[in-house]
Protein backbone atom coordinates (compact mmCIF):
# COMPACT_ATOMS: atom_id res chain seq x y z
CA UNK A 1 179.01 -6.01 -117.24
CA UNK A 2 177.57 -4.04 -114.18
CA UNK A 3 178.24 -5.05 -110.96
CA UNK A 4 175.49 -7.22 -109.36
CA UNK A 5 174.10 -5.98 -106.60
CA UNK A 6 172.41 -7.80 -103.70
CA UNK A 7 169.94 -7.10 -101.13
CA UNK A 8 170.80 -9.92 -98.76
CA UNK A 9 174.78 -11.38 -98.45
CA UNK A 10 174.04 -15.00 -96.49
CA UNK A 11 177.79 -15.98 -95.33
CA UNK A 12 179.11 -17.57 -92.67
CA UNK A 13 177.55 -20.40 -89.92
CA UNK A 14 173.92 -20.70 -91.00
CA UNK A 15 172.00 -19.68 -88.13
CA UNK A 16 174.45 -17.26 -86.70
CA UNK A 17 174.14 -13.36 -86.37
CA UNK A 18 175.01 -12.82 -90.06
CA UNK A 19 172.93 -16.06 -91.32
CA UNK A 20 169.56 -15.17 -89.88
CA UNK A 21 166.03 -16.74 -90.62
CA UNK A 22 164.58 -13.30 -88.86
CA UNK A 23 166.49 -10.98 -90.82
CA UNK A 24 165.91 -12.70 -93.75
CA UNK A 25 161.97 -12.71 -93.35
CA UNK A 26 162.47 -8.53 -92.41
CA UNK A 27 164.69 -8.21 -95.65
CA UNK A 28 162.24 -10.08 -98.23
CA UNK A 29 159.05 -7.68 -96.33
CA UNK A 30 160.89 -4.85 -97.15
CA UNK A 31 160.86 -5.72 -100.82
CA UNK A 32 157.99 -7.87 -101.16
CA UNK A 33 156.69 -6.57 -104.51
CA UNK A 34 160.58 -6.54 -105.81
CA UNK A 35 162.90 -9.10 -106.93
CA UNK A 36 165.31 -9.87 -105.04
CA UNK A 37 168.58 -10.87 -104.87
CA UNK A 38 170.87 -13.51 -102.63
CA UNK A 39 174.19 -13.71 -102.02
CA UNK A 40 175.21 -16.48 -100.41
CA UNK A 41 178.63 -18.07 -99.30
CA UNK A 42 178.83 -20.52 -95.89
CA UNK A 43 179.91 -24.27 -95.18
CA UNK A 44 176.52 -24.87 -93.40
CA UNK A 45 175.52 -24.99 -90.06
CA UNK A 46 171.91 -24.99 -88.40
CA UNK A 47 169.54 -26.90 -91.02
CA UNK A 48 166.30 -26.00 -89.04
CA UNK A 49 167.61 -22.64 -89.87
CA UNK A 50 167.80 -23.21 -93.67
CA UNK A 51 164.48 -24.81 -94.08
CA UNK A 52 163.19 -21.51 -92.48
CA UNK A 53 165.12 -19.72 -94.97
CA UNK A 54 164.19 -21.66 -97.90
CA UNK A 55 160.26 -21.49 -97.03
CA UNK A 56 161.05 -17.43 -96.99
CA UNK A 57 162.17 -17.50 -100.00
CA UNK A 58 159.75 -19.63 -101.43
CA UNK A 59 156.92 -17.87 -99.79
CA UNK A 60 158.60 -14.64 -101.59
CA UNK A 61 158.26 -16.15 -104.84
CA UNK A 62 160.83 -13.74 -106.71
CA UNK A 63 164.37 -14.74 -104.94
CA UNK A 64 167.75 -15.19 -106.50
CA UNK A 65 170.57 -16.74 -105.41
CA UNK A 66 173.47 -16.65 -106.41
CA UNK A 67 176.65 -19.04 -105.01
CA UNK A 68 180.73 -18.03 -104.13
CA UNK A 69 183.39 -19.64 -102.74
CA UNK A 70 183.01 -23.57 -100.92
CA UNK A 71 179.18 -24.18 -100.21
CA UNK A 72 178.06 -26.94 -97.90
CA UNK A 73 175.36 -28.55 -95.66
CA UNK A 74 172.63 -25.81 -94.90
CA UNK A 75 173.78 -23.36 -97.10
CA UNK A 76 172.53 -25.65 -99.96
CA UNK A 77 169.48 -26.27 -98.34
CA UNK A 78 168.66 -22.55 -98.10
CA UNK A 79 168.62 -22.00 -101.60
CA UNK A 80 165.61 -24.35 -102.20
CA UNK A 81 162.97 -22.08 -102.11
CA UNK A 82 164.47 -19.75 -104.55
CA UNK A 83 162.89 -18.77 -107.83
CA UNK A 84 166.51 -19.55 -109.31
CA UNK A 85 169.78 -20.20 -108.33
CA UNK A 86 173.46 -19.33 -109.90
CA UNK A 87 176.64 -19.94 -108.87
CA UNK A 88 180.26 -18.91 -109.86
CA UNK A 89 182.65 -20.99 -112.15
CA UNK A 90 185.06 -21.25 -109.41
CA UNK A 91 182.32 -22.00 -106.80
CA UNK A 92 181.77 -25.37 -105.33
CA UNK A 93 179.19 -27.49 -103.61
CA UNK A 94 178.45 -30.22 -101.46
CA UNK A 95 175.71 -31.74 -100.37
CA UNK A 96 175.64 -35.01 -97.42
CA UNK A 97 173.44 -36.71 -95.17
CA UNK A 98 172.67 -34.63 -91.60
CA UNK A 99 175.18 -35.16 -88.27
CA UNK A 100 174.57 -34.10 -84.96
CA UNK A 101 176.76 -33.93 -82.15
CA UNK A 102 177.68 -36.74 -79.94
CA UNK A 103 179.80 -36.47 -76.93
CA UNK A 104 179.66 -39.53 -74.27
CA UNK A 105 182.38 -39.85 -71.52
CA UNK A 106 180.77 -41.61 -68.79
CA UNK A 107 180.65 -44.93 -66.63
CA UNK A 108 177.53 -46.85 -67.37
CA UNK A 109 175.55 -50.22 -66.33
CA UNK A 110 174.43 -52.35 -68.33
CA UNK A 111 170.65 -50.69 -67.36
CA UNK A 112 172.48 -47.32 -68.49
CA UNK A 113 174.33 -48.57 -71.34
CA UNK A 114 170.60 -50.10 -72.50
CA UNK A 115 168.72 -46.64 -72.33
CA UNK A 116 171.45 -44.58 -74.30
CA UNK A 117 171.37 -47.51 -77.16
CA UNK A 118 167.87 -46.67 -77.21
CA UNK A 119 168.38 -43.00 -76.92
CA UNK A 120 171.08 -43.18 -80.35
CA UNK A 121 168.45 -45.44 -82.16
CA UNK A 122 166.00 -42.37 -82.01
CA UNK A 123 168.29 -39.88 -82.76
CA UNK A 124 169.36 -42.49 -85.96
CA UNK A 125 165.57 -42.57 -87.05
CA UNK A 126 164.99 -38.80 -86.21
CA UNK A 127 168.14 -37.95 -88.72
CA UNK A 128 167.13 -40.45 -91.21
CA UNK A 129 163.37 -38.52 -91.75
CA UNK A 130 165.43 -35.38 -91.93
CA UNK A 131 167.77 -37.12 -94.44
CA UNK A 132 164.54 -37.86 -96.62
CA UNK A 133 162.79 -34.29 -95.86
CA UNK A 134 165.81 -33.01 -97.34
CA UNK A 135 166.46 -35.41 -100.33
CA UNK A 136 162.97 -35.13 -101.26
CA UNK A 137 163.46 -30.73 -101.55
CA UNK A 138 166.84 -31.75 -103.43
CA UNK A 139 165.09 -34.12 -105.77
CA UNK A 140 162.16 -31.59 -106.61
CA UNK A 141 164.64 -28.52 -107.68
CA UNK A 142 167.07 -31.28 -109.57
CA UNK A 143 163.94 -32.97 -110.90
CA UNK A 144 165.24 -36.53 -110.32
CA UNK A 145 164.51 -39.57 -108.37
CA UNK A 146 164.57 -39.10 -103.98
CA UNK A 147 167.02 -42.17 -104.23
CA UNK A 148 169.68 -40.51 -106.57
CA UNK A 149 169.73 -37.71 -104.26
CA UNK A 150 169.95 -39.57 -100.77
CA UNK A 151 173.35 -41.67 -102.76
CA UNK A 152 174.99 -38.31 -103.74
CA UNK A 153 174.34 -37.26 -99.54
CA UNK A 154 175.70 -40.22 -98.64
CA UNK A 155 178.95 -40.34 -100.98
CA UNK A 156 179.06 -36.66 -99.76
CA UNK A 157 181.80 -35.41 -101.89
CA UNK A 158 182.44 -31.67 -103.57
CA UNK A 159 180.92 -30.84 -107.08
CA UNK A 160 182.11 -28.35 -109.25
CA UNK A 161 179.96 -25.88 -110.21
CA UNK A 162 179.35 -27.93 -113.37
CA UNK A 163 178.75 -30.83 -111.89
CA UNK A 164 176.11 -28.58 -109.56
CA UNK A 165 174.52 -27.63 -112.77
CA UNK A 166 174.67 -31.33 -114.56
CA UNK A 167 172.69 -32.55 -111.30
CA UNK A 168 170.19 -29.71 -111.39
CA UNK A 169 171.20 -28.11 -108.26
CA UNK A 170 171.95 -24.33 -109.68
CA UNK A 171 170.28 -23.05 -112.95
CA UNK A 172 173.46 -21.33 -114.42
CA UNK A 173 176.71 -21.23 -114.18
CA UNK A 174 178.52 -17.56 -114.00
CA UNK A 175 181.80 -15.89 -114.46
CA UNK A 176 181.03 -12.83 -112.72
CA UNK A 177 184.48 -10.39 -111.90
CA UNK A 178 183.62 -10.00 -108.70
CA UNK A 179 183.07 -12.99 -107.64
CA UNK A 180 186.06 -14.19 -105.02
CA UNK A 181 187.68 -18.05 -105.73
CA UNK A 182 187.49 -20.50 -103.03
CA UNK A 183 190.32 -20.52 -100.92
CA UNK A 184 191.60 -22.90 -98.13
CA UNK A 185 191.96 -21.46 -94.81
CA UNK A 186 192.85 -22.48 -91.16
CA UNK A 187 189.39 -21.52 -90.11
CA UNK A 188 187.46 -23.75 -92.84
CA UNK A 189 189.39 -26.28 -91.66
CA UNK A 190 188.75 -25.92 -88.32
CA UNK A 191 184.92 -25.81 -89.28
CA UNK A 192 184.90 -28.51 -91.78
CA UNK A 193 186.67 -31.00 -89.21
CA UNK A 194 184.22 -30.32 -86.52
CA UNK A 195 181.44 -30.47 -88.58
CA UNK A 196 182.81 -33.86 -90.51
CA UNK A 197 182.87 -32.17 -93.96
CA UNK A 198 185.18 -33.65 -96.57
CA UNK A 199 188.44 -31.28 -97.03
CA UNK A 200 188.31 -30.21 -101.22
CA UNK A 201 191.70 -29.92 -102.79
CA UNK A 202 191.84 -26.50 -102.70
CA UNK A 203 195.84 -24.15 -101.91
CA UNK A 204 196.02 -22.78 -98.41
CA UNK A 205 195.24 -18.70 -98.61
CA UNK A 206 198.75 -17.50 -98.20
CA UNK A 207 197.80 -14.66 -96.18
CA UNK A 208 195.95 -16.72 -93.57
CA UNK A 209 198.55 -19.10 -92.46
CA UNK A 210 196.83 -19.24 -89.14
CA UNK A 211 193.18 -18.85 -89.91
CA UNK A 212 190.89 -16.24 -88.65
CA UNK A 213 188.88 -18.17 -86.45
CA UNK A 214 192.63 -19.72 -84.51
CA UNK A 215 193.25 -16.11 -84.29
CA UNK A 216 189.81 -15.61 -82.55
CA UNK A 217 190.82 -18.63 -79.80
CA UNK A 218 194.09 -17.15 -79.58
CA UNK A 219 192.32 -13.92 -77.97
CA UNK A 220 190.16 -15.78 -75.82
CA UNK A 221 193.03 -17.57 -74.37
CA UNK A 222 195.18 -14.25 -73.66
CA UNK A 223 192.78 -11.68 -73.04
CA UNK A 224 194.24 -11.34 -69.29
CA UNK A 225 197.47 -10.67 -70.86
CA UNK A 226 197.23 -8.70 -74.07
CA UNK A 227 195.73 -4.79 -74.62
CA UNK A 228 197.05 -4.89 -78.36
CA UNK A 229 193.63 -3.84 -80.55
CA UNK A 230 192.59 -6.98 -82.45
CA UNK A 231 190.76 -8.15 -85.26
CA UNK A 232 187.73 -11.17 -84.13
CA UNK A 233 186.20 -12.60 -86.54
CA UNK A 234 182.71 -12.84 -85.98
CA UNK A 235 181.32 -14.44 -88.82
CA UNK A 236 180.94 -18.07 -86.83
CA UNK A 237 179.46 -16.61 -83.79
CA UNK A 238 175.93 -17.72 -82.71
CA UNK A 239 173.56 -14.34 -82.41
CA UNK A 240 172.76 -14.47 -79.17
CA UNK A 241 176.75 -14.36 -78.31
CA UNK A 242 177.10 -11.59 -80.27
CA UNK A 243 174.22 -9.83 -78.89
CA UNK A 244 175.90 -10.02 -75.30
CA UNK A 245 178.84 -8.92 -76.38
CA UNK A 246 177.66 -5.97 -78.10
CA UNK A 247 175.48 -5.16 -75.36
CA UNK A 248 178.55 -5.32 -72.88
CA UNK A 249 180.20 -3.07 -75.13
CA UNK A 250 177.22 -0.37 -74.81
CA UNK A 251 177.00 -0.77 -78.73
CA UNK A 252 174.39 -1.44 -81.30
CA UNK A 253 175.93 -3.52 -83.35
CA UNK A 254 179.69 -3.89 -85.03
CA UNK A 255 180.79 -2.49 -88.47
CA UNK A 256 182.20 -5.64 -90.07
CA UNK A 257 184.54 -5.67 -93.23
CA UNK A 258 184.06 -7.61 -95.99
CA UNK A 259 184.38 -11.60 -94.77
CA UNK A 260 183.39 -11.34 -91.63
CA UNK A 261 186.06 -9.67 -89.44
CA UNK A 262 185.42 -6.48 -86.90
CA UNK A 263 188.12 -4.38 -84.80
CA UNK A 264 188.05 -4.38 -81.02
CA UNK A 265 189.79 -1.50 -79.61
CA UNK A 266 191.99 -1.44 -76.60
CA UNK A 267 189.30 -0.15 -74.54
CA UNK A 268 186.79 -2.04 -75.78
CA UNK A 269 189.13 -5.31 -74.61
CA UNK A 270 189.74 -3.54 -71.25
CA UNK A 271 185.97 -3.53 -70.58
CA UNK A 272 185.77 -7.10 -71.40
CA UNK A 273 188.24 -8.25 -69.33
CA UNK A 274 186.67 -6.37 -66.62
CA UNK A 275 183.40 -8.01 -67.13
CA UNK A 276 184.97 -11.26 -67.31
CA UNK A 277 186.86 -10.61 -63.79
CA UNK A 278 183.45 -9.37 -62.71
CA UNK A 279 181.58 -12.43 -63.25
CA UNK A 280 184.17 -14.77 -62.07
CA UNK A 281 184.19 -12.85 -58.51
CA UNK A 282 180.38 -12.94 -58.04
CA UNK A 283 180.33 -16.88 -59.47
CA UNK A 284 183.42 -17.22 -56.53
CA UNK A 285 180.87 -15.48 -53.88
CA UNK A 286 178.02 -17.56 -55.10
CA UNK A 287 180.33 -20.76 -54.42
CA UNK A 288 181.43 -19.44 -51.05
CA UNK A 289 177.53 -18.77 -50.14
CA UNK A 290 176.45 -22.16 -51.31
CA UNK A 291 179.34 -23.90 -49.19
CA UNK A 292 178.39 -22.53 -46.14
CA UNK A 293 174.51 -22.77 -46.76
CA UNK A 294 175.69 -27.14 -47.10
CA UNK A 295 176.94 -27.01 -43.83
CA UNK A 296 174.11 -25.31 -41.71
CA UNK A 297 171.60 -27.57 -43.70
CA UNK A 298 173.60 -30.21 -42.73
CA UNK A 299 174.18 -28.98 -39.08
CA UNK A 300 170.20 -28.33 -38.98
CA UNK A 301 170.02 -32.02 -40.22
CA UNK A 302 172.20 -33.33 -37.86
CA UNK A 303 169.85 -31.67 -35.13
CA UNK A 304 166.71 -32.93 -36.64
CA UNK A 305 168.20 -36.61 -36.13
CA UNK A 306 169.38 -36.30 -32.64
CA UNK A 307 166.08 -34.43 -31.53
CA UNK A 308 164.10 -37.60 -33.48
CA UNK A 309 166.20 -40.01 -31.35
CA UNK A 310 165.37 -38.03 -28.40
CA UNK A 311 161.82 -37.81 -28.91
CA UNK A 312 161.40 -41.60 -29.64
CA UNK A 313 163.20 -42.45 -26.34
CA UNK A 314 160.88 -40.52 -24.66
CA UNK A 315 158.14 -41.86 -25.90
CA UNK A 316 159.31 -45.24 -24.95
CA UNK A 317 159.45 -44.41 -21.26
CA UNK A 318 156.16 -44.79 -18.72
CA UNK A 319 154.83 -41.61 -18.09
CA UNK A 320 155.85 -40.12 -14.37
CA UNK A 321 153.20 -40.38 -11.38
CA UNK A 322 151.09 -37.46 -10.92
CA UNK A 323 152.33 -35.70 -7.35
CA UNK A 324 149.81 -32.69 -7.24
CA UNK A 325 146.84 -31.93 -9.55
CA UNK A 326 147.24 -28.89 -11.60
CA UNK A 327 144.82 -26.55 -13.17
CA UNK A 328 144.18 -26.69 -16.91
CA UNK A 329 145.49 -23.11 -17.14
CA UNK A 330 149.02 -23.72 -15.67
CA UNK A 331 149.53 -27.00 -17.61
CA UNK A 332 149.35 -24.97 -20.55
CA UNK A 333 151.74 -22.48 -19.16
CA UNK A 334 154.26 -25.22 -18.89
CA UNK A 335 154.84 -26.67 -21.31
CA UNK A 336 156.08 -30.77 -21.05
CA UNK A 337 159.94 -31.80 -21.81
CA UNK A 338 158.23 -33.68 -24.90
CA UNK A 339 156.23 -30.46 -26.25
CA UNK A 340 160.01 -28.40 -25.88
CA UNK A 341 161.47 -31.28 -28.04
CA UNK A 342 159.01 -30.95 -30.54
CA UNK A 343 158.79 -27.09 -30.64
CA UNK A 344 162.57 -27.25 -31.16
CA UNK A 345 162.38 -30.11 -34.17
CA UNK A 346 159.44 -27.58 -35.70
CA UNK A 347 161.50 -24.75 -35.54
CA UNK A 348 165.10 -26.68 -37.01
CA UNK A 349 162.73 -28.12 -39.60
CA UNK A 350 161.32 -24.82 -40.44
CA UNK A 351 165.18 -23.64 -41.20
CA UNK A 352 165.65 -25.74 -43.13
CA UNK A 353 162.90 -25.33 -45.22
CA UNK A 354 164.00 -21.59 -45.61
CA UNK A 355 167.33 -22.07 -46.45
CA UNK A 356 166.61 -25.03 -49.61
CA UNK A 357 164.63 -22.30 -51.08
């Protein structure tokens, strides 16, 4: 059998650099009269991102898809638009209701405490619509009840690629040679324990005891301290990230090998940890700057307070006697002690004024 060969390969976070709604939409113009045909392998991610994806596809009309390795979240969702969908004997599949993030670690009142209870029951409602958006695309591809659907997102467990096909999920089940078996790896466990994804029972890739994307922290953490060239895997990185990067770099883009993974050269680590260096000086600067711009505002404030006191004593006072009459021309060439004060307040004001902008 010939090799299959695909015009789009869909892996990684859904909604990063190599998972991309806008590439996807310039891939499927580029072929619009053609079929075309999806590879797609990634534990999930961004599911605003796979209803984009899915909508391309549909709006297509003539897409493929075709699943490898562990398949989760999003990357299910993205496949809904497709004219039909395969996946690989070994491949599996999970489907399960929508998360988001929640991090609280703060002192609250019971005034506080009331408006983030109220801020969690609209995020609860908000993800329960999306639950039913979703379970309602599920149910039309599997051609079963809403309610079936929303029960197997809730259990949230792995199907087999059988089981995918007994639910209506994928439309056949292949045993292509090239296909790669799932594999269990310190980065998909990383990822599938932040993102609160059930672990499958799956052997630990031997030649990944510590996981591409540990190896990616590790770098982070010792890039001060190490000029050895590197492989960073990329594959989880949001766009944008990579889009700095590169353009710190003064390249286009990165030639990645098959999974994910690109080489950084010494140089090309030397560069970064001058940019780094580079931005923590000018963020130290910016500090110093905005230290010493507190205490003149607060000097200036300071000012503004006594000259207020000043001025209200003085008002408070009965006005001296009148010794000699003056023209009106030399009363306005001297000024009185209360006009001085409240030249000075104007001006101290005005200083202010400059420096909060």
């Amino acid at each position: 059998m010939a090799k299959r060969t695909y015009h789009l390969h869909l892996k990684g976070y859904v909604g990063g650099w190599n998972f991309d709604s806008d590439y996807v939409d310039y891939v499927l113009n580029k072929y619009k009269d053609d079929e075309v045909h999806v590879l797609i392998n990634s534990l999930g991610g961004s599911v605003a991102t796979a209803l984009s994806v899915s909508a391309a596809f549909k709006r297509h009309g003539n897409v493929h898809v075709h699943y490898e390795g562990m398949n989760a979240s999003a990357a299910t969702i993205a496949s809904l638009g497709a004219k039909t969908v395969t996946i690989d004997r070994n491949a599996m599949y999970l489907v399960h209701k929508c998360s988001q993030f929640m991090l609280v670690w703060d002192q609250m009142n019971a005034d506080q405490l009331d408006q983030f209870i109220q801020e969690c029951e609209k995020t609860k409602k908000d993800l329960n619509k999306i639950d039913l958006n979703i379970a309602g695309g599920y149910a039309a591809r599997c051609k079963k009840e809403k309610a079936e659907l929303l029960d197997l997102m809730r259990e949230g467990g792995w199907l087999t690629a059988e089981e995918a096909l007994d639910w209506g999920f994928v439309d056949e089940v292949t045993d292509l040679p090239e296909d790669k078996k799932p594999v269990m790896t310190e980065e998909v466990k990383d990822f599938m324990a932040a993102e609160g994804i059930p672990m499958p029972n799956l052997p630990m890739d031997d030649d990944d005891e510590r996981g591409m994307f540990s190896r990616f922290k590790e770098f982070l953490r010792g890039i001060y301290t190490t000029k050895e060239t590197t492989n960073q895997v990329l594959s989880t990185m949001k766009k944008k990230l990579f889009s700095v990067i590169a353009a710190i770099l003064a390249v286009e883009t990165f030639e990645c090998e098959e999974g994910g993974s690109a080489s950084l050269t010494d140089e090309q680590l030397t560069t970064l940890e001058n940019h780094i260096n580079s931005l923590q000086g000018q963020v130290d600067e910016a500090h110093t700057q905005m230290v010493e711009r507190d205490k003149v505002i607060e000097g200036l404030k300071a000012q503004i307070v006594a000259k207020d006191a000043e001025i209200a004593d003085l008002s408070k006072q009965p006005a001296a006697a009148t010794q000699q009459v003056t023209n009106q021309n030399q009363a306005a060439a001297e000024p009185s002690q209360l006009q001085d004060y409240c030249a000075e307040v104007s001006e101290a004001r005005e200083m202010l004024n400059q420096l909060k902008k």
